[in-house]
C-alpha atoms as a PDB file:
ATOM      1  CA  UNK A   1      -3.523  -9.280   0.581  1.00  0.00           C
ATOM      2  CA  UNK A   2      -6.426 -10.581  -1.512  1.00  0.00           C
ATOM      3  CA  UNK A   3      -3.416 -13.802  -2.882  1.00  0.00           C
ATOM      4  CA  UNK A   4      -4.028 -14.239   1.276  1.00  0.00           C
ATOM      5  CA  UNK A   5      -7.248 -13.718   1.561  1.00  0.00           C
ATOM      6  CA  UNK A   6      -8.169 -16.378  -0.824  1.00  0.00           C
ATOM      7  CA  UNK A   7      -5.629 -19.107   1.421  1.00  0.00           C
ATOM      8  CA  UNK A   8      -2.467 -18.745  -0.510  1.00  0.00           C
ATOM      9  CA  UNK A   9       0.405 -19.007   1.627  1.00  0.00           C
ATOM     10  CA  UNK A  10       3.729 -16.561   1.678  1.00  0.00           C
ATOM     11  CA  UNK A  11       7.357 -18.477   1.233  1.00  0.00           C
ATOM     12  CA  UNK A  12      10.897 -17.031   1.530  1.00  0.00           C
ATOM     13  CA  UNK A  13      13.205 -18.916  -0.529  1.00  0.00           C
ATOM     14  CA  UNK A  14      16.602 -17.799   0.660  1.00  0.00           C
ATOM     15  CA  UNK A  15      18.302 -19.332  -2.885  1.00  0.00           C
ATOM     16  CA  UNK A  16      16.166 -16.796  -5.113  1.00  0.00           C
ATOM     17  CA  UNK A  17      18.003 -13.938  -5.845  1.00  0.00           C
ATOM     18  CA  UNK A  18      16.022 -11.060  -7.622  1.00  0.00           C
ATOM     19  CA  UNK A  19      17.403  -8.144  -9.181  1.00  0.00           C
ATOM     20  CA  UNK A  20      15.366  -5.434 -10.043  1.00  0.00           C
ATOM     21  CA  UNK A  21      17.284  -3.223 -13.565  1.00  0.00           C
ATOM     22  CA  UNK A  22      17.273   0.366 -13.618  1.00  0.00           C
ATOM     23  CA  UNK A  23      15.529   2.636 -15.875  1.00  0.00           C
ATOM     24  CA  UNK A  24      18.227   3.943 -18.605  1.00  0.00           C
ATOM     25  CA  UNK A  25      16.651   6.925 -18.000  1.00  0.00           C
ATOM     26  CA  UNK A  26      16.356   7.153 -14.615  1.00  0.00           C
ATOM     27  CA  UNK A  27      13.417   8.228 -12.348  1.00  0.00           C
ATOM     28  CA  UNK A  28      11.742  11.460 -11.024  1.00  0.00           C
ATOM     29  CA  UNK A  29      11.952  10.571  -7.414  1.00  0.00           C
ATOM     30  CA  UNK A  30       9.433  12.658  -6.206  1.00  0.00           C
ATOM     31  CA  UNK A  31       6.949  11.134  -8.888  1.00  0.00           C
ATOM     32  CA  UNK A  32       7.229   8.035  -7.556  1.00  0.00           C
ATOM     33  CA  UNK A  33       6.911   8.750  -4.293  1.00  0.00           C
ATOM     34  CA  UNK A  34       3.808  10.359  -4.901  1.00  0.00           C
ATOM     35  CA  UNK A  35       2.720   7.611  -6.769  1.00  0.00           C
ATOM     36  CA  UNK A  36       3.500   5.007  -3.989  1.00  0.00           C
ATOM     37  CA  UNK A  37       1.576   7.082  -1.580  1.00  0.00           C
ATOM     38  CA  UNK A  38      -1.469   7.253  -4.132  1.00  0.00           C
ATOM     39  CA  UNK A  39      -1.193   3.131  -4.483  1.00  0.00           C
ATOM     40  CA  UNK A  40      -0.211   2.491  -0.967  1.00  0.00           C
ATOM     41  CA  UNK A  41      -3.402   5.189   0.039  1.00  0.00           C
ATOM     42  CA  UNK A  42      -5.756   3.271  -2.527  1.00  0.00           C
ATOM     43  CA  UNK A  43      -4.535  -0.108  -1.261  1.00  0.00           C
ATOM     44  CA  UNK A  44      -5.453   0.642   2.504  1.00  0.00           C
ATOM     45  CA  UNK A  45      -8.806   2.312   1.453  1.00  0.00           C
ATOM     46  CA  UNK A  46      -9.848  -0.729  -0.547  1.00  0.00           C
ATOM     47  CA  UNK A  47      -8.258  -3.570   2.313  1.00  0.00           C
ATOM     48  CA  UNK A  48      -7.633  -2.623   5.397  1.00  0.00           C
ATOM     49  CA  UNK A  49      -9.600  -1.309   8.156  1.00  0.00           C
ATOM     50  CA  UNK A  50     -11.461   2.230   7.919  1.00  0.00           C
ATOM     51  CA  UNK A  51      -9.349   3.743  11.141  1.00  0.00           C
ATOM     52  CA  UNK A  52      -5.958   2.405   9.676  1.00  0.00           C
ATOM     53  CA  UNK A  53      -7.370   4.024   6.488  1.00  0.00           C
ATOM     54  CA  UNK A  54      -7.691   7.741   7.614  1.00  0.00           C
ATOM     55  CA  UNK A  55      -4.545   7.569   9.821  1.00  0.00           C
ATOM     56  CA  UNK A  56      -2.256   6.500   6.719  1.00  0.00           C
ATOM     57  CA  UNK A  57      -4.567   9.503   4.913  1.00  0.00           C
ATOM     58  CA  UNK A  58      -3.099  11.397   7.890  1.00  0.00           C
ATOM     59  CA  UNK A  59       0.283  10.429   7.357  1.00  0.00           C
ATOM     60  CA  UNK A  60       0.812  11.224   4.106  1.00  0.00           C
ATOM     61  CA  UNK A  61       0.001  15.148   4.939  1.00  0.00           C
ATOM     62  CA  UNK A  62       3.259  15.074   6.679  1.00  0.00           C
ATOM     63  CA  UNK A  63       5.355  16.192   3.220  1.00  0.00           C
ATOM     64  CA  UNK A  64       4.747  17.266   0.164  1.00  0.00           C
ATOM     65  CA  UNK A  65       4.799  14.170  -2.639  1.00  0.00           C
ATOM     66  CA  UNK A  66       2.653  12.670  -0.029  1.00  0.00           C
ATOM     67  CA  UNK A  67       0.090  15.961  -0.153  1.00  0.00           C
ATOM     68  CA  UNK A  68      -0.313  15.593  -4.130  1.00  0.00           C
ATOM     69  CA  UNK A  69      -0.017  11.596  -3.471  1.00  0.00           C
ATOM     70  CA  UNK A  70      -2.883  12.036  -1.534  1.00  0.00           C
ATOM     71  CA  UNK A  71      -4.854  14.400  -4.050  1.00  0.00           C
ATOM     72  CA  UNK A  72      -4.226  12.288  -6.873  1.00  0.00           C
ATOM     73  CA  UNK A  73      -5.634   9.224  -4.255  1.00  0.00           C
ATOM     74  CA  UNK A  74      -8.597  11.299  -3.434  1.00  0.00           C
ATOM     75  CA  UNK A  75      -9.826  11.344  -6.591  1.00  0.00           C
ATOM     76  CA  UNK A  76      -9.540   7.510  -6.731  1.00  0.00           C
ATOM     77  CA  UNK A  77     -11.522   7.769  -3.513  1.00  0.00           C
ATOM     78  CA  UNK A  78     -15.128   6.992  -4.952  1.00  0.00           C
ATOM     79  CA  UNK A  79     -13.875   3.905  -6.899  1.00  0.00           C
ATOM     80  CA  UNK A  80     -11.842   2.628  -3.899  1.00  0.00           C
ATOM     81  CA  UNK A  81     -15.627   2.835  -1.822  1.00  0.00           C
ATOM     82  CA  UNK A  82     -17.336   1.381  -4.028  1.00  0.00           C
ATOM     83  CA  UNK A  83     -14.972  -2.242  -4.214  1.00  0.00           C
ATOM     84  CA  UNK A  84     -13.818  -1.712  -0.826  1.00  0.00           C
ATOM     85  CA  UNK A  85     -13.539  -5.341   0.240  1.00  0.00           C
ATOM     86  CA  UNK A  86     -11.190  -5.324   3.645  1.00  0.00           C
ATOM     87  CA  UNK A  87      -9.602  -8.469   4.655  1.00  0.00           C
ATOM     88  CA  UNK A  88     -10.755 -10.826   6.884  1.00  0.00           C
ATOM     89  CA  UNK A  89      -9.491 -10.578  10.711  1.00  0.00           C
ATOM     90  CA  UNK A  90      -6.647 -13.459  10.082  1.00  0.00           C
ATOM     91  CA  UNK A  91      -5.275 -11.571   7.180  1.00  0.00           C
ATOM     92  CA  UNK A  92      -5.183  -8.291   8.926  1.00  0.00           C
ATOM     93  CA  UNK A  93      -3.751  -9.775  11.793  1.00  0.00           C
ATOM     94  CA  UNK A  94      -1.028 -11.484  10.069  1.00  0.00           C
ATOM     95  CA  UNK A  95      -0.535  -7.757   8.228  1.00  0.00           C
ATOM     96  CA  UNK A  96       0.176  -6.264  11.602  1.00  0.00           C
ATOM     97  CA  UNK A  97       2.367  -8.570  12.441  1.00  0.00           C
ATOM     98  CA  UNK A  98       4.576  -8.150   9.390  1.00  0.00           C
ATOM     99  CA  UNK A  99       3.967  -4.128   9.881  1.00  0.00           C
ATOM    100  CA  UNK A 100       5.324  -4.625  13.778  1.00  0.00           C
ATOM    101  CA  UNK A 101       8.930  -6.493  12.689  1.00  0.00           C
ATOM    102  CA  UNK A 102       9.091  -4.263   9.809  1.00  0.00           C
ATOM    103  CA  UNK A 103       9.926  -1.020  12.076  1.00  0.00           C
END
């Protein structure tokens, strides 16, 4: 978003490949879905729209990882305020767009 903001463009190279290596030790799943929902929460806060904001604070009451996600976000909330900075309408728009064919 803020790459965007500042008028870099986006490029899909279908000849990349990336591959993304395990942890030897594997992962606690429900860690890191907490922890996405604390990024993704903090993310939205700090970019996106205020009502988009509360409804993806809304969403994550829906289970459990995203409850403590969502604590753990909360107490990033002050910070987030404080260098909120949302993106201008052409970014956002181009964001819904992307959200839209994603689903």
């Amino acid at each position: 978003m803020d790459l965007a903001t500042a008028g870099w463009g986006l490029a899909y190279v279908p000849s990349l490949t990336v591959r993304h290596l395990p942890v030897p030790d594997g992962r606690d799943p429900g860690g890191r879905r907490q922890l996405e929902t604390h990024n993704a929460l903090l993310t939205t806060w700090l970019r996106r729209p205020i009502g988009r904001a509360v409804r993806a604070a809304s969403r994550a009451l829906s289970t459990r990882d995203g409850r403590t996600g969502l604590r753990y976000a909360l107490a990033d909330l002050p910070w987030a305020l404080r260098h909120r900075r949302p993106v201008p309408p052409t970014v956002e728009a181009a964001l819904r767009v992307l959200e839209t064919s994603a689903q």
